[in-house]
Every structure is written in structure tokens, then in C-alpha cells.
PDB file of N, CA and C in Angstrom:
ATOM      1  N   UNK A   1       5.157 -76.733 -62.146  1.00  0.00           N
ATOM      2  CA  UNK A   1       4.400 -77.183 -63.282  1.00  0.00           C
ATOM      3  C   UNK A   1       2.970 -77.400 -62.825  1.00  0.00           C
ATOM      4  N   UNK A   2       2.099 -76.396 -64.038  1.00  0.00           N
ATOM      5  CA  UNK A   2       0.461 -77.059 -63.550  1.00  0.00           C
ATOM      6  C   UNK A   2      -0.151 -77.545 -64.660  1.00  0.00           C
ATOM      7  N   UNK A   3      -1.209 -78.213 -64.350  1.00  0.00           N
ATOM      8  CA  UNK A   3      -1.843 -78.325 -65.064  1.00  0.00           C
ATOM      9  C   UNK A   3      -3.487 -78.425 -64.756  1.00  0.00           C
ATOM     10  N   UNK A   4      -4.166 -78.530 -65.823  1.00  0.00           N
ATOM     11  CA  UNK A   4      -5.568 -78.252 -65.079  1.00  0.00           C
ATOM     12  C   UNK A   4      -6.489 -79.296 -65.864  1.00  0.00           C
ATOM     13  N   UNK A   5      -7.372 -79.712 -64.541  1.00  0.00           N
ATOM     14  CA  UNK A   5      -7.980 -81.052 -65.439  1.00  0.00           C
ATOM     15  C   UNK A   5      -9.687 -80.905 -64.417  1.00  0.00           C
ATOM     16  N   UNK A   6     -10.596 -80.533 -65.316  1.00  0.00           N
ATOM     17  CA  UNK A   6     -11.903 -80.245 -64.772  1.00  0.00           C
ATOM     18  C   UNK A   6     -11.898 -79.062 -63.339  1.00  0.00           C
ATOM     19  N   UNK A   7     -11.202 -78.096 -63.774  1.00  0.00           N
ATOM     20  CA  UNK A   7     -11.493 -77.560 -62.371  1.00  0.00           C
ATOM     21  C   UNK A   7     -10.366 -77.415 -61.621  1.00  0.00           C
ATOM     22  N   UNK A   8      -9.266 -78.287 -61.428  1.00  0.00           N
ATOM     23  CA  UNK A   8      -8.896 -78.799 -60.574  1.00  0.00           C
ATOM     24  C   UNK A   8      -7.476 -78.982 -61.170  1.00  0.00           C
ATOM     25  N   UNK A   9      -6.236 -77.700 -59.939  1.00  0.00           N
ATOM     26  CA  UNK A   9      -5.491 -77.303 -60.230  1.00  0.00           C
ATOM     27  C   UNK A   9      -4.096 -78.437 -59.745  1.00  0.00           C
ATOM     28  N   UNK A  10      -3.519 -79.605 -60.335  1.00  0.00           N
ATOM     29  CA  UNK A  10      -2.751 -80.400 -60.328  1.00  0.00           C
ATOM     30  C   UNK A  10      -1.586 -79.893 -60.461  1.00  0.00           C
ATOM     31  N   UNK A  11      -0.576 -79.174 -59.237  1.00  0.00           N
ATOM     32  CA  UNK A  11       0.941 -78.982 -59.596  1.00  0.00           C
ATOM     33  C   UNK A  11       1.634 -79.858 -58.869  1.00  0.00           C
ATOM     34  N   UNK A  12       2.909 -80.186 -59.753  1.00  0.00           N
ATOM     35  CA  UNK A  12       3.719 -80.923 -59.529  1.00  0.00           C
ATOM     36  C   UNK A  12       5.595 -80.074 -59.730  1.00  0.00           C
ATOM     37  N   UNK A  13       6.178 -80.172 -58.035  1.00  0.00           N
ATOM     38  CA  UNK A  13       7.123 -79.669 -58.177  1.00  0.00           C
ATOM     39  C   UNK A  13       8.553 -79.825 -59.193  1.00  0.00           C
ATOM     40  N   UNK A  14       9.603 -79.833 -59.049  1.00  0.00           N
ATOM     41  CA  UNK A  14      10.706 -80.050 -60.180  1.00  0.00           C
ATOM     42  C   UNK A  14      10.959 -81.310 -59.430  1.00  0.00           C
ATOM     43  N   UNK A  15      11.283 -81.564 -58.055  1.00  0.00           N
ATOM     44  CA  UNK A  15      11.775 -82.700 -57.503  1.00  0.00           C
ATOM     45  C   UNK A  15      11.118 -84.103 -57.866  1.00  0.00           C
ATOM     46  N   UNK A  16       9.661 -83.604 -57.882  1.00  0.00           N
ATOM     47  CA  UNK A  16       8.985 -84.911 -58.251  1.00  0.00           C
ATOM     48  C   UNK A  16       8.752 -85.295 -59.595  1.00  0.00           C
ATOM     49  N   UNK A  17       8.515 -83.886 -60.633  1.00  0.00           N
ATOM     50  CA  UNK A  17       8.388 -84.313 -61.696  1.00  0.00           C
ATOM     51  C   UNK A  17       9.956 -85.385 -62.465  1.00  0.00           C
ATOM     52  N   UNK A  18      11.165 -84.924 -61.709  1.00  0.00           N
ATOM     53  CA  UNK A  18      12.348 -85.282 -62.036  1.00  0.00           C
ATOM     54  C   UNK A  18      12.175 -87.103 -61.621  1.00  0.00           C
ATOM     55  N   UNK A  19      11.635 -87.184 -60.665  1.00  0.00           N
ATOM     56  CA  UNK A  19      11.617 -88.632 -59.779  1.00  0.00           C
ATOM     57  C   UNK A  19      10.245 -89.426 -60.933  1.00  0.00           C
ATOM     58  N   UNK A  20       9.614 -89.000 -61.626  1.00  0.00           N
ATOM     59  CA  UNK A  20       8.555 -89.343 -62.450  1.00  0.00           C
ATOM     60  C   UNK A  20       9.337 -89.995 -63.974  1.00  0.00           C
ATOM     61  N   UNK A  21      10.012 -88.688 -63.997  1.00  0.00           N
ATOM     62  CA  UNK A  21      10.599 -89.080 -65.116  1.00  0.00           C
ATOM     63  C   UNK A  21      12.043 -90.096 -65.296  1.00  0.00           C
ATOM     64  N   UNK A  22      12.795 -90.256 -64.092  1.00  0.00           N
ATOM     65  CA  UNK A  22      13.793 -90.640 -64.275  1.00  0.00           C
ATOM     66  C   UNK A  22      13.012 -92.475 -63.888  1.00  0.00           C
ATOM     67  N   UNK A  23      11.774 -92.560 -63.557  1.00  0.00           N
ATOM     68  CA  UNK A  23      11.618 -93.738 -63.078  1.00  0.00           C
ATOM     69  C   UNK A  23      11.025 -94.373 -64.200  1.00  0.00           C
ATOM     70  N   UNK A  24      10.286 -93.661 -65.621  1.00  0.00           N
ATOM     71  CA  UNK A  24      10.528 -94.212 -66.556  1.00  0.00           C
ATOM     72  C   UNK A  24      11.306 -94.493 -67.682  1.00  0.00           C
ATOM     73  N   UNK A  25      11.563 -95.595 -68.351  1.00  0.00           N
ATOM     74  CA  UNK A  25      12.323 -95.364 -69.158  1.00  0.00           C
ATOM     75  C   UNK A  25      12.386 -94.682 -70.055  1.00  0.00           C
ATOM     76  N   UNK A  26      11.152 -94.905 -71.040  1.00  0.00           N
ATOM     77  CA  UNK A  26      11.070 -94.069 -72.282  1.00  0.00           C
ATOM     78  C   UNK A  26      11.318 -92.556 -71.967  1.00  0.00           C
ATOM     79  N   UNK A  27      10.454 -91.931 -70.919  1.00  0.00           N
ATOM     80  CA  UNK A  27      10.483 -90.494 -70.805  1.00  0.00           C
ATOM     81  C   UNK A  27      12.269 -90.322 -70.192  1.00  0.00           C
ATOM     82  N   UNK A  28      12.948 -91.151 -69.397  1.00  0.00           N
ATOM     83  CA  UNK A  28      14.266 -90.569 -69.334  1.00  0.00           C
ATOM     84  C   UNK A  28      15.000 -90.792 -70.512  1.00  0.00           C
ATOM     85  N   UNK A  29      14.964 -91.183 -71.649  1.00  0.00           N
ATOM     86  CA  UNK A  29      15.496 -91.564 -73.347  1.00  0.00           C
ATOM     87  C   UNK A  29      14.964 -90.430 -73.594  1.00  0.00           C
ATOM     88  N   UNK A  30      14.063 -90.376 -73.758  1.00  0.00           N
ATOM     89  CA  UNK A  30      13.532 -89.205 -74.253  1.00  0.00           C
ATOM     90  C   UNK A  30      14.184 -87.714 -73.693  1.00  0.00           C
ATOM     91  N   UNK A  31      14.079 -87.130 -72.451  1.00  0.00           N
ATOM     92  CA  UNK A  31      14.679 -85.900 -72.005  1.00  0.00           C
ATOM     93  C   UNK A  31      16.248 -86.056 -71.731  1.00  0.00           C
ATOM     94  N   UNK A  32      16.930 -87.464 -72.318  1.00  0.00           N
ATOM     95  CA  UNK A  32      18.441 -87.928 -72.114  1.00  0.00           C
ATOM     96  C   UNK A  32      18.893 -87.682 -73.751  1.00  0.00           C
ATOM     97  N   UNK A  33      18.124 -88.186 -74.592  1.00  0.00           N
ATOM     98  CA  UNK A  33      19.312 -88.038 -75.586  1.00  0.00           C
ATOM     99  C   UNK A  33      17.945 -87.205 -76.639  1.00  0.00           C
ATOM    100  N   UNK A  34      16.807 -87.838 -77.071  1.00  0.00           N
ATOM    101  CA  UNK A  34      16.108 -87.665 -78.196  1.00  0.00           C
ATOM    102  C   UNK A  34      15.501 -86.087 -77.796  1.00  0.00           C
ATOM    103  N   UNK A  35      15.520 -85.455 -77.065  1.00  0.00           N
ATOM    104  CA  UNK A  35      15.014 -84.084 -77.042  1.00  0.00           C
ATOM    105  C   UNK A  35      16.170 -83.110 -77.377  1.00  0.00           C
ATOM    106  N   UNK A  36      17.339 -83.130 -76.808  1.00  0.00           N
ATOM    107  CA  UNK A  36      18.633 -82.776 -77.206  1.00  0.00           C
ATOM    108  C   UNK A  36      19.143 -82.600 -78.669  1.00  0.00           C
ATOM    109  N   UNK A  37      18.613 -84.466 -79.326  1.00  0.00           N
ATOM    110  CA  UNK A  37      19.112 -83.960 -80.431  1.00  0.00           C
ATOM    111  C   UNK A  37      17.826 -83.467 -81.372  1.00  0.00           C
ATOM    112  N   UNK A  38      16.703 -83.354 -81.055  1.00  0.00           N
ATOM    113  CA  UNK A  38      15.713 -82.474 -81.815  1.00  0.00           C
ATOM    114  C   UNK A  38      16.401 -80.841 -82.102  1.00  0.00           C
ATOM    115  N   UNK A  39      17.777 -80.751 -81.299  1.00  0.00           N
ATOM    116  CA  UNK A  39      17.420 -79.241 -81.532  1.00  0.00           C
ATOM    117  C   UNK A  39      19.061 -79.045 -82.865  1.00  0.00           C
ATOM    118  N   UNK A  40      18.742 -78.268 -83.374  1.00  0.00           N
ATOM    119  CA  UNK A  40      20.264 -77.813 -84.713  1.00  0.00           C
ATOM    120  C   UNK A  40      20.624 -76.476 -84.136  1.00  0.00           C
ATOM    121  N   UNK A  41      21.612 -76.515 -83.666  1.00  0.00           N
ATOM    122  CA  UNK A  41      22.391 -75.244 -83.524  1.00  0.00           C
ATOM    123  C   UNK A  41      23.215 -75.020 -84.778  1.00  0.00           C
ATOM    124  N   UNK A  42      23.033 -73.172 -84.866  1.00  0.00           N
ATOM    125  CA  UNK A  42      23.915 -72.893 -86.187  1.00  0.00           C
ATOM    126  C   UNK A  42      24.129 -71.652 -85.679  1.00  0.00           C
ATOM    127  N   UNK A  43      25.577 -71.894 -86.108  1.00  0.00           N
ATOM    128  CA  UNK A  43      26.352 -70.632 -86.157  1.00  0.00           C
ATOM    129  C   UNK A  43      25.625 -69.302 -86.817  1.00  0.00           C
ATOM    130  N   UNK A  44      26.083 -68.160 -85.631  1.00  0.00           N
ATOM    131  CA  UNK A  44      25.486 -66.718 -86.954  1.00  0.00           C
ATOM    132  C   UNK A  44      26.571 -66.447 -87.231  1.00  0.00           C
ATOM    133  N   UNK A  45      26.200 -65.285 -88.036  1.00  0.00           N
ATOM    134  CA  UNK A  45      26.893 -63.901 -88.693  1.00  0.00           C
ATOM    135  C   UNK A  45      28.211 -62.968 -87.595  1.00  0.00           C
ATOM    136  N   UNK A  46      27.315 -63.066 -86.591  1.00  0.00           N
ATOM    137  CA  UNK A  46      27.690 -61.992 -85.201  1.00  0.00           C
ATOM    138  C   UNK A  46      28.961 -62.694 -84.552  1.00  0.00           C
ATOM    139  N   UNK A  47      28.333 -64.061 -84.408  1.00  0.00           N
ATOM    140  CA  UNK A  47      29.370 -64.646 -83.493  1.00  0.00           C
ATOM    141  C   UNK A  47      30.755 -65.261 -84.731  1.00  0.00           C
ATOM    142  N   UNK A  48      30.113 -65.433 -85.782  1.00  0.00           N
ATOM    143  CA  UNK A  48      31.596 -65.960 -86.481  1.00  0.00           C
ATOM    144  C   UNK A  48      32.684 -64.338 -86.602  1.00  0.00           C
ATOM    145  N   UNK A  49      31.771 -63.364 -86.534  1.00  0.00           N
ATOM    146  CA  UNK A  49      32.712 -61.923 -86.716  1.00  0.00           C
ATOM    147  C   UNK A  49      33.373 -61.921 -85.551  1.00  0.00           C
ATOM    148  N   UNK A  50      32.648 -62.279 -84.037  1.00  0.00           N
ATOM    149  CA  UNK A  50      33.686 -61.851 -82.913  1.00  0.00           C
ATOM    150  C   UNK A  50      34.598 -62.779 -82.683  1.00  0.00           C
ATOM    151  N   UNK A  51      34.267 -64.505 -83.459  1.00  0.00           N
ATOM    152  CA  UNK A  51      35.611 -64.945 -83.152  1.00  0.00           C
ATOM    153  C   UNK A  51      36.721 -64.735 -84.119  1.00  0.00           C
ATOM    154  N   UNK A  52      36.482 -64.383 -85.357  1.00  0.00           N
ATOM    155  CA  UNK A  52      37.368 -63.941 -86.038  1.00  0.00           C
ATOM    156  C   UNK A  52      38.139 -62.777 -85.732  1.00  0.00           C
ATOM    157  N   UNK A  53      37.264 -61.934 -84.798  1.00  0.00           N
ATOM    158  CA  UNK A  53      38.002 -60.124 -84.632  1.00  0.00           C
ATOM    159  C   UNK A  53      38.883 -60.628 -83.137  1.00  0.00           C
ATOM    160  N   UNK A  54      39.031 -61.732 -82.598  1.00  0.00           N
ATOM    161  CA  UNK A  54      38.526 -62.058 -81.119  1.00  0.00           C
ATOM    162  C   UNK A  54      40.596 -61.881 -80.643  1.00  0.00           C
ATOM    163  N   UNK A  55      40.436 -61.028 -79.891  1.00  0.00           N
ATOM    164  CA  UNK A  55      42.266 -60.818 -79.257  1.00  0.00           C
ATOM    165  C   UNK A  55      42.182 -61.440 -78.192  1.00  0.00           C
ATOM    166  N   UNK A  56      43.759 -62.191 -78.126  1.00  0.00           N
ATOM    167  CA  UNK A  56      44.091 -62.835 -76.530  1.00  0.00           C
ATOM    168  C   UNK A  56      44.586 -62.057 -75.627  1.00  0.00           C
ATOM    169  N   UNK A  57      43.382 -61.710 -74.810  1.00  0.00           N
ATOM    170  CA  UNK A  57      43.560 -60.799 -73.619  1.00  0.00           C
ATOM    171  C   UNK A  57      43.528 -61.755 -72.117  1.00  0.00           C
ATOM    172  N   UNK A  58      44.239 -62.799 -71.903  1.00  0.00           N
ATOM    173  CA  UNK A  58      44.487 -63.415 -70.596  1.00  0.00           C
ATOM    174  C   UNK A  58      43.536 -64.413 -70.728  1.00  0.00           C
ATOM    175  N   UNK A  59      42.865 -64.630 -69.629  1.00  0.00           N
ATOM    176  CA  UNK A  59      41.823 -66.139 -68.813  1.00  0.00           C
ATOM    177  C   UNK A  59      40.617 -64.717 -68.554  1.00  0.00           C
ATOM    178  N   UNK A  60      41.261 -63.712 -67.526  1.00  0.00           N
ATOM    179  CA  UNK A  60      40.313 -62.622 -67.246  1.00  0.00           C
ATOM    180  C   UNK A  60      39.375 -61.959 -68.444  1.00  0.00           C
ATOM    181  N   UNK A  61      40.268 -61.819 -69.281  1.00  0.00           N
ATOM    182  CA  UNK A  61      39.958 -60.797 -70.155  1.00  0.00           C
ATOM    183  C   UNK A  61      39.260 -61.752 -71.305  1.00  0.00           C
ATOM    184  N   UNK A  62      39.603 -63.228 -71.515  1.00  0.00           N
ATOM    185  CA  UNK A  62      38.908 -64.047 -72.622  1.00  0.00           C
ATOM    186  C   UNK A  62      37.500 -64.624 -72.169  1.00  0.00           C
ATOM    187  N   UNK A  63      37.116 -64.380 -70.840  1.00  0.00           N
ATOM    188  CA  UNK A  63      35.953 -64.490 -70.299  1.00  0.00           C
ATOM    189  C   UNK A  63      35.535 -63.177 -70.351  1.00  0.00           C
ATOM    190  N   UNK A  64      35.626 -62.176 -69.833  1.00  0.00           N
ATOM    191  CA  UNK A  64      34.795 -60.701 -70.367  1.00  0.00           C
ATOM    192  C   UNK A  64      34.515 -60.964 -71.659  1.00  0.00           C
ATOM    193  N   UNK A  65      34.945 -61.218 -72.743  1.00  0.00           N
ATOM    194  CA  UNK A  65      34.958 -61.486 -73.682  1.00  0.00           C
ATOM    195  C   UNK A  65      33.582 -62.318 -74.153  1.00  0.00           C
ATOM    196  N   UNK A  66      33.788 -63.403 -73.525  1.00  0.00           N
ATOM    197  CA  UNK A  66      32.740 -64.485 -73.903  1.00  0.00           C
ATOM    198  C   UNK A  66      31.125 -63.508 -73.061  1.00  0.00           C
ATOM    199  N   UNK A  67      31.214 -63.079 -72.072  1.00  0.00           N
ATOM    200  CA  UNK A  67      30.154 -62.557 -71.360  1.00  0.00           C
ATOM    201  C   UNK A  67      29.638 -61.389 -72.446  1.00  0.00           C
ATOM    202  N   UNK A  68      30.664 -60.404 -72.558  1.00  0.00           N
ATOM    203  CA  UNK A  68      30.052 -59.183 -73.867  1.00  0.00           C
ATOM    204  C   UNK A  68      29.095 -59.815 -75.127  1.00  0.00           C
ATOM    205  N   UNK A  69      29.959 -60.830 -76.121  1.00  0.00           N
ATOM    206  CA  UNK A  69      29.776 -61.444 -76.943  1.00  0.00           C
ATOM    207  C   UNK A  69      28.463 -62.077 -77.379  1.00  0.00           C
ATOM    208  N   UNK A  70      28.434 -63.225 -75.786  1.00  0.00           N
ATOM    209  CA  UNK A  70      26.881 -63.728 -75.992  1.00  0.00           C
ATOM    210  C   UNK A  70      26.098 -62.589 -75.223  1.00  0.00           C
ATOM    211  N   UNK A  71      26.018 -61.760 -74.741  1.00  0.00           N
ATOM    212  CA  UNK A  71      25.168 -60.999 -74.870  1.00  0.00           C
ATOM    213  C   UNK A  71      24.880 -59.884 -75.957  1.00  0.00           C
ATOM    214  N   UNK A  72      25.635 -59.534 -76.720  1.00  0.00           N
ATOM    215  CA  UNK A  72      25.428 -59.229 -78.177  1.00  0.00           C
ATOM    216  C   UNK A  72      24.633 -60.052 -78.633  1.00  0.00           C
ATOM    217  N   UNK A  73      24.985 -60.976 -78.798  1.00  0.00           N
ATOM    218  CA  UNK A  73      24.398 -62.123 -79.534  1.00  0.00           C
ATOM    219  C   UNK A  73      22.949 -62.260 -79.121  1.00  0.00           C
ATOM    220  N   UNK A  74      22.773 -62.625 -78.098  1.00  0.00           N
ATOM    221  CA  UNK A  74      21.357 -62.164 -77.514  1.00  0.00           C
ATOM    222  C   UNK A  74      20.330 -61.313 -78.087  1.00  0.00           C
ATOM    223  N   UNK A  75      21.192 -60.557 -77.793  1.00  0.00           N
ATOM    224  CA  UNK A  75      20.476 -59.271 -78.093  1.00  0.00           C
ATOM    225  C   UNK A  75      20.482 -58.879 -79.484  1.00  0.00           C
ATOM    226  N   UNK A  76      20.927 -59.416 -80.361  1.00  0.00           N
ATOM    227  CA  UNK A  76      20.619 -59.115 -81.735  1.00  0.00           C
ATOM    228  C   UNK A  76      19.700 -60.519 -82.103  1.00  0.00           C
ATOM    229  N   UNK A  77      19.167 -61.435 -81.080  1.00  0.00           N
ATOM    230  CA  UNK A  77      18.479 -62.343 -81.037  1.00  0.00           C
ATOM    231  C   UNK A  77      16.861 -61.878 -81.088  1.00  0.00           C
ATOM    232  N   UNK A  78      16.643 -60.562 -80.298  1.00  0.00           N
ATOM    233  CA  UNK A  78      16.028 -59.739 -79.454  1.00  0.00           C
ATOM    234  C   UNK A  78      15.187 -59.052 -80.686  1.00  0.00           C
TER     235      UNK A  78
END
């Protein structure tokens, strides 16, 4: 992470920014629960079709599954 303030190139790694944030409170509330729930996940079109079309092909085969799928999904994200 950088940032720039007159000139003057201020980065701060993940380790420390993590040690910054967990040492305050508000900002660990904040990246603990209130940023999380800022976000609405919703179901599409794509993924309610593949679990509806979706066959039990093992542990092996219901993970290929999930890997194809969200990458469809992705990619019609794309």
C-alpha cells in the first residue's frame, strides 16, 4: 500500500498495515463486521441454472463441478 503526500512516497506493508488496524478499535469494527455487511450478494440466472441442472458425481466430481461453474460464472461476469 502507497500513498503519496507532498512528494513523498509513504508505503506501508500488509503486516503492518494489519498491526495498525487491529490496534484500533473502530477501524477493526469496521474491516470485522461493518465492511462485510456493506456488501449484498445475489444470486444470478447462471448459477441458479447449474444448481438446478447440477448431478451427483462423487466428492471428486462435485468439486470439478464447483471449479467449472464459478468460472462460468466469472466469466459471464466478464
Amino acid at each position: 500500500m502507497s500513498l503519496f503526500h507532498d512528494k513523498i512516497e509513504l508505503t506501508v506493508d500488509l503486516a503492518t498495515f494489519r498491526m495498525v488496524v487491529l490496534a484500533d478499535e473502530l477501524l477493526e469494527g469496521f474491516f470485522d463486521k461493518a465492511l462485510a455487511a456493506s456488501f449484498q450478494l445475489e444470486r444470478s440466472e447462471v448459477e441458479d441454472y447449474h444448481q438446478a441442472n447440477q448431478k451427483s458425481a462423487g466428492v471428486l466430481g462435485g468439486l470439478m463441478n464447483l471449479v467449472v461453474n464459478d468460472s462460468w460464472v466469472v466469466l459471464a461476469l466478464i
